[in-house]
PDB file of N, CA and C in Angstrom:
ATOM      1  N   UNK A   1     -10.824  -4.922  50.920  1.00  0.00           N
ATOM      2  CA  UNK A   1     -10.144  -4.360  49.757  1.00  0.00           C
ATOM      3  C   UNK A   1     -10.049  -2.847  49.914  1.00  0.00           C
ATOM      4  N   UNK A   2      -9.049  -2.225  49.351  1.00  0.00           N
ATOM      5  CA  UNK A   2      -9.059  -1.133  49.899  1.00  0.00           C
ATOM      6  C   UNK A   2      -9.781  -0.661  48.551  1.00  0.00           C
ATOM      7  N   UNK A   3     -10.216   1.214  48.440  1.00  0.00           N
ATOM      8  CA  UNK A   3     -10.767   1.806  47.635  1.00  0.00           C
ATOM      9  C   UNK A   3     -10.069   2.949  47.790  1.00  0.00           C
ATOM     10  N   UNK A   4      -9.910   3.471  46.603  1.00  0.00           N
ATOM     11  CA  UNK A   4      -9.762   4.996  46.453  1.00  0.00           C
ATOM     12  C   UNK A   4     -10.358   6.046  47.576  1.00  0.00           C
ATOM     13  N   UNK A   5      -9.919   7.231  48.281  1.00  0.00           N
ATOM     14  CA  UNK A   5     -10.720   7.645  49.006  1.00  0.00           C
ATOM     15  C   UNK A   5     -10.871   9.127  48.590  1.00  0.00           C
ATOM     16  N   UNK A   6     -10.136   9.576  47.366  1.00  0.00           N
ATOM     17  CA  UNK A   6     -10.489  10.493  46.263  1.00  0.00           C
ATOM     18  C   UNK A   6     -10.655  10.362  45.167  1.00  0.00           C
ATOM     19  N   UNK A   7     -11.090  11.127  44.371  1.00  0.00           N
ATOM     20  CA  UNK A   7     -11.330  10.781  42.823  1.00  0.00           C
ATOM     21  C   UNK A   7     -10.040  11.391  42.157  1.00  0.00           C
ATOM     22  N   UNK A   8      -9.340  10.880  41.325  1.00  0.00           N
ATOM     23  CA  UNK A   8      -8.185  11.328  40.782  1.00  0.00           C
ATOM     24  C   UNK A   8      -8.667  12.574  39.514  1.00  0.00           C
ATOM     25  N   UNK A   9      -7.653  13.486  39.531  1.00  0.00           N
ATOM     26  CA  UNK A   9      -7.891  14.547  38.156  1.00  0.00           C
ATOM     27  C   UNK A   9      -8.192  14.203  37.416  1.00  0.00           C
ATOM     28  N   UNK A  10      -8.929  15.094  36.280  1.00  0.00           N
ATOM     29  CA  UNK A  10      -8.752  14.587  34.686  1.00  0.00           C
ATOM     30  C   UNK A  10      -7.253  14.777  34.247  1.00  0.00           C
ATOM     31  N   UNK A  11      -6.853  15.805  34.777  1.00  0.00           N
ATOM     32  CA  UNK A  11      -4.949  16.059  34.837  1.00  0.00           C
ATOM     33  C   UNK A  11      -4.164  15.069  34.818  1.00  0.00           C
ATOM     34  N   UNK A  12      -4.036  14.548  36.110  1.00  0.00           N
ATOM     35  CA  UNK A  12      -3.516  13.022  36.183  1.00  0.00           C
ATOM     36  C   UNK A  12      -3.865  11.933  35.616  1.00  0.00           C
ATOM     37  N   UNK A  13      -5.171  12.036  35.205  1.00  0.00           N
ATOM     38  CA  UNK A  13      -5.746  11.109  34.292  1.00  0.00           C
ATOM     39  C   UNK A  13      -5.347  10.626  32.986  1.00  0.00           C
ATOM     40  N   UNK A  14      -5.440  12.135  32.409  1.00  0.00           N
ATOM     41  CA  UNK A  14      -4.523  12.406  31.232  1.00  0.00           C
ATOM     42  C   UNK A  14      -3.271  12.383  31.160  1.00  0.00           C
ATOM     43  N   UNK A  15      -2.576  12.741  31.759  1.00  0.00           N
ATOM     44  CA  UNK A  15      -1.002  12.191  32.123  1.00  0.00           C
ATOM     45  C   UNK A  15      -0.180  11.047  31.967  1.00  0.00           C
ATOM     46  N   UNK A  16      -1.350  10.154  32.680  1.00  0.00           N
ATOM     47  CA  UNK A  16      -1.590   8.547  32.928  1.00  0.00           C
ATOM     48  C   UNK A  16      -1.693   7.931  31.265  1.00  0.00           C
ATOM     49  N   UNK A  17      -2.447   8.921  30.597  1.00  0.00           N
ATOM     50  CA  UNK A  17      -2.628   8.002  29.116  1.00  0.00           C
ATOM     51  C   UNK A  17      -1.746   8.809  28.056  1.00  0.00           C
ATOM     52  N   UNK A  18      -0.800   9.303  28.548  1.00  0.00           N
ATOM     53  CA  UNK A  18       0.408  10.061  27.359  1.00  0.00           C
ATOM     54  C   UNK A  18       0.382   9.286  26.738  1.00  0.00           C
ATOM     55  N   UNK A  19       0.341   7.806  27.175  1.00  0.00           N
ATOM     56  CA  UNK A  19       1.857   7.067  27.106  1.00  0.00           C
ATOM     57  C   UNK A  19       1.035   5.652  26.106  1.00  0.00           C
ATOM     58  N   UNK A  20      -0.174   5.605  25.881  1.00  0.00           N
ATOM     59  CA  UNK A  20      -0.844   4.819  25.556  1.00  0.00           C
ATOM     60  C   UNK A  20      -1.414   5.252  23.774  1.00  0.00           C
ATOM     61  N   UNK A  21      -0.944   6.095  23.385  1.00  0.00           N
ATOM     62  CA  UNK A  21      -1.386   6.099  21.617  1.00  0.00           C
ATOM     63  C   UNK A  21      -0.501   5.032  20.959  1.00  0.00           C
ATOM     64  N   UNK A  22      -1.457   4.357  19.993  1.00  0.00           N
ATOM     65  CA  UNK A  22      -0.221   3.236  19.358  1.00  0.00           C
ATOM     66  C   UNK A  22       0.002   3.927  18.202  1.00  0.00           C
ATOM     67  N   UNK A  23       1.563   3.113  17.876  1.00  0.00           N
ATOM     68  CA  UNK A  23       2.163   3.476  17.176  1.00  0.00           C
ATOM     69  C   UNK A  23       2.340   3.038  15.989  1.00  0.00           C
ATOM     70  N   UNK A  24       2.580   3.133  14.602  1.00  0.00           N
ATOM     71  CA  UNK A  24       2.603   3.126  13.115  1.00  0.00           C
ATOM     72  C   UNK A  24       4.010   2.108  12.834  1.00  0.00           C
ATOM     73  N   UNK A  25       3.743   0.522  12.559  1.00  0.00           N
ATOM     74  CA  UNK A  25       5.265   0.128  12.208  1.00  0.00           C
ATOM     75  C   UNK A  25       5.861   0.309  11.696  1.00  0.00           C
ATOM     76  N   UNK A  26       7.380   0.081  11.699  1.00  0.00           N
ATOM     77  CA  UNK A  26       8.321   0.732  10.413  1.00  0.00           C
ATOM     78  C   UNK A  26       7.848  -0.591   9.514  1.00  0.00           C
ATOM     79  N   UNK A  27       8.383  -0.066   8.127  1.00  0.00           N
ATOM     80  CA  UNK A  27       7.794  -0.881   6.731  1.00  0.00           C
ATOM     81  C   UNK A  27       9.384  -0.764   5.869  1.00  0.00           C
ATOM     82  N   UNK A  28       9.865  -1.319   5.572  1.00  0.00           N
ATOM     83  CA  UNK A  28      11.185  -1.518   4.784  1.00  0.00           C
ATOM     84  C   UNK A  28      10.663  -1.681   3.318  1.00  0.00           C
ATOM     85  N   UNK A  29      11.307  -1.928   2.410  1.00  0.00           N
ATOM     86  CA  UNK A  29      11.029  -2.501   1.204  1.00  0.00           C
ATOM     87  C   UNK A  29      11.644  -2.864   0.357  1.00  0.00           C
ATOM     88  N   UNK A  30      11.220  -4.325   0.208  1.00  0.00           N
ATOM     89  CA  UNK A  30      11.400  -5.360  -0.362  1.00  0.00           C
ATOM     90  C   UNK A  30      12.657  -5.427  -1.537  1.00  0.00           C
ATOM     91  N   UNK A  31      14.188  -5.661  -1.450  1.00  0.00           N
ATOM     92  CA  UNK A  31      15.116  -5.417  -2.460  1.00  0.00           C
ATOM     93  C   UNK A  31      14.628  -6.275  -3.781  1.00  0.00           C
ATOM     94  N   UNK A  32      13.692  -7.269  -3.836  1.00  0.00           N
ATOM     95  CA  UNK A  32      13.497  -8.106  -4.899  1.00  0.00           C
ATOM     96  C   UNK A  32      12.018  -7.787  -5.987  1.00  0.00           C
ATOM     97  N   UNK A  33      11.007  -7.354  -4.883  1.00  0.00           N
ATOM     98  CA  UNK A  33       9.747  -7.028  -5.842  1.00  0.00           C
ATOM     99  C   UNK A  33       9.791  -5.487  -5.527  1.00  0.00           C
ATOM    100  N   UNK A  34      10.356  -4.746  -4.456  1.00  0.00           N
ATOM    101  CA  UNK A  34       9.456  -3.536  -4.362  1.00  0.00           C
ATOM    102  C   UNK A  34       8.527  -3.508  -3.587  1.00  0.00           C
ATOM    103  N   UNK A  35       7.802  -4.252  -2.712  1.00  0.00           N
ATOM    104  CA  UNK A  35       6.704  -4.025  -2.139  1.00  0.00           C
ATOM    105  C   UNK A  35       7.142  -3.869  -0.592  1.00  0.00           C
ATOM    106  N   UNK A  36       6.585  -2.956   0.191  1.00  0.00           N
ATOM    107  CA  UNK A  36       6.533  -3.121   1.553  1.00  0.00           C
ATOM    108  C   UNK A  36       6.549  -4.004   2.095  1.00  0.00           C
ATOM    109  N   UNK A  37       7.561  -4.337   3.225  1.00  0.00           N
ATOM    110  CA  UNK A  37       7.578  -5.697   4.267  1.00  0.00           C
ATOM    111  C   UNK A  37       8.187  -4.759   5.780  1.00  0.00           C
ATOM    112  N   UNK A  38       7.757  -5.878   6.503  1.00  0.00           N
ATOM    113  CA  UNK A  38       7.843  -5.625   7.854  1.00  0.00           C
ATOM    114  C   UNK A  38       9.764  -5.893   8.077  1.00  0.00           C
ATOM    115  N   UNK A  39      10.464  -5.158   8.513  1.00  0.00           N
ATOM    116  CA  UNK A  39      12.152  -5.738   8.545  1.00  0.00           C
ATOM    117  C   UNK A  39      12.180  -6.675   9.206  1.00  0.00           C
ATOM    118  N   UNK A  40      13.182  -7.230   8.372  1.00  0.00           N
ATOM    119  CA  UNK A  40      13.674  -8.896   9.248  1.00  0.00           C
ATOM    120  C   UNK A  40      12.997  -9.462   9.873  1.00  0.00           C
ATOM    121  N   UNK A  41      12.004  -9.810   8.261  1.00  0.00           N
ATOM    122  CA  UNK A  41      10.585 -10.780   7.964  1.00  0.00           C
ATOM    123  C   UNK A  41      11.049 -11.036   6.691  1.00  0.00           C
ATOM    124  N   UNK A  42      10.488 -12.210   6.343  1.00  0.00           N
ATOM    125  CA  UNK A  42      10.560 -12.812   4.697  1.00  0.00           C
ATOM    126  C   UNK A  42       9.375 -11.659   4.375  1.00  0.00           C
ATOM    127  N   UNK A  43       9.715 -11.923   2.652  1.00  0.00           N
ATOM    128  CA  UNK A  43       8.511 -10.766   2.165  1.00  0.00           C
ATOM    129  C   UNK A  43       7.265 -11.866   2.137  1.00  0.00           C
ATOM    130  N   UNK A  44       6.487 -11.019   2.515  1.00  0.00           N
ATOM    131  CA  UNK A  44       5.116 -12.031   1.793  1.00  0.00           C
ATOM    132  C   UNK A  44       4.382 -12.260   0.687  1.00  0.00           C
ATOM    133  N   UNK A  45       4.846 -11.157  -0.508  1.00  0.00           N
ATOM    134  CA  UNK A  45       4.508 -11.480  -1.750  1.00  0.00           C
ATOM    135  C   UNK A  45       5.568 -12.231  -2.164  1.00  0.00           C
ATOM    136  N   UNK A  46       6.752 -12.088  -2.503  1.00  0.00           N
ATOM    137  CA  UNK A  46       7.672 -13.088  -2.872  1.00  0.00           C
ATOM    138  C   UNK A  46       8.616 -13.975  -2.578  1.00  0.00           C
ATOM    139  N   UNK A  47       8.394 -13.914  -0.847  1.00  0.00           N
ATOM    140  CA  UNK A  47       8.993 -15.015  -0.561  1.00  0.00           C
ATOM    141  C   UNK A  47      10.749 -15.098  -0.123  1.00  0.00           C
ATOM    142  N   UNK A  48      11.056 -13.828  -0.870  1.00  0.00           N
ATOM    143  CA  UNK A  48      12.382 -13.669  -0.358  1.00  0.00           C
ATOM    144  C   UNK A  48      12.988 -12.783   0.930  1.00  0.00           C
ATOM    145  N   UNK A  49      13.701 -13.380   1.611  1.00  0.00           N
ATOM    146  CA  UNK A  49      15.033 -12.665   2.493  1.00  0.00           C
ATOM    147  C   UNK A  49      16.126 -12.733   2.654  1.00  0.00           C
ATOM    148  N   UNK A  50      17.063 -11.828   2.757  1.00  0.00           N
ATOM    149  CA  UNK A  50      18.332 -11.421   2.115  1.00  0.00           C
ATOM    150  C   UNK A  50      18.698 -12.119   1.208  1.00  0.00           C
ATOM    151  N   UNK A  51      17.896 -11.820  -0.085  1.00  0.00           N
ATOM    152  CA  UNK A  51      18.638 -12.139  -1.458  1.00  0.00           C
ATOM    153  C   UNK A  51      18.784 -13.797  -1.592  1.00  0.00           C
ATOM    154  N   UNK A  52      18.103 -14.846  -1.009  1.00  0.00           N
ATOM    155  CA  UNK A  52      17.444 -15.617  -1.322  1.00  0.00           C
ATOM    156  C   UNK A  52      16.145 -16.216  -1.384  1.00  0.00           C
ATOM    157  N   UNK A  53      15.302 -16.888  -1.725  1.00  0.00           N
ATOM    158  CA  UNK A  53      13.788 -17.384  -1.968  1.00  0.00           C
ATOM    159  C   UNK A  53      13.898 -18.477  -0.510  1.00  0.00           C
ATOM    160  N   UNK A  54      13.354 -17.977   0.829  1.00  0.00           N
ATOM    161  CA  UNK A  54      13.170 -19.048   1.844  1.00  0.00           C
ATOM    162  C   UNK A  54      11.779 -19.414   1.861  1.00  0.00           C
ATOM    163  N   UNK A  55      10.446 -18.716   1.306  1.00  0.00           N
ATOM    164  CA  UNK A  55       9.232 -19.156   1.442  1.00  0.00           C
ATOM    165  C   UNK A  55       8.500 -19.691  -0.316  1.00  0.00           C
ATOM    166  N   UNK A  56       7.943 -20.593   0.252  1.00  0.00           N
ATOM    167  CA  UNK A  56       7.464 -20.810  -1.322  1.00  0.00           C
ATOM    168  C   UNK A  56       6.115 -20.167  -1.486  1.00  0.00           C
ATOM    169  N   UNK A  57       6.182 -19.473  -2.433  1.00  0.00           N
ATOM    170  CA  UNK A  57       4.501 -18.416  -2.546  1.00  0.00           C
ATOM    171  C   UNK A  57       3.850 -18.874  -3.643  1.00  0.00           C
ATOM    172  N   UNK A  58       2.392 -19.256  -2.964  1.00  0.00           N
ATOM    173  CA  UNK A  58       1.671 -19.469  -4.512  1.00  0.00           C
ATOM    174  C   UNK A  58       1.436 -17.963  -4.988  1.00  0.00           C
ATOM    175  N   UNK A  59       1.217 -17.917  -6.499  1.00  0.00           N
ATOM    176  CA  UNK A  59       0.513 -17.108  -7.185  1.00  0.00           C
ATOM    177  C   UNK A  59      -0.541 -17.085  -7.535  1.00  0.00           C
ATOM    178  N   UNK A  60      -1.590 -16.137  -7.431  1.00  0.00           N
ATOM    179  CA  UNK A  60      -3.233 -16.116  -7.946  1.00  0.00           C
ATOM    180  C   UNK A  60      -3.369 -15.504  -8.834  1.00  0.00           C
TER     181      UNK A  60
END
């Protein structure tokens, strides 16, 4: 197997992980209750997408 035969920078190291912070999803909201949903997803409090009821939601 081969091995490294230097130790790489912290430079390059860091370079290497620009690219790796995660990121914050977009959040739409909901034309029927108002609440935050993920886009082009049914909502999960009420059940609706585009302006009809496709999930049936209990209430607590």
């Amino acid at each position: 197997m081969p091995n490294p035969k230097r130790r790489h920078s912290k430079a390059r190291r860091n370079r290497r992980r620009a690219h790796d912070a995660l990121t914050t999803h977009s959040l739409s909201e909901c034309p029927n209750c108002h609440e935050m949903k993920l886009p082009h997803r049914a909502c999960p409090q009420c059940g609706h997408y585009r302006g009809r009821e496709t999930v049936l939601v209990e209430s607590s």
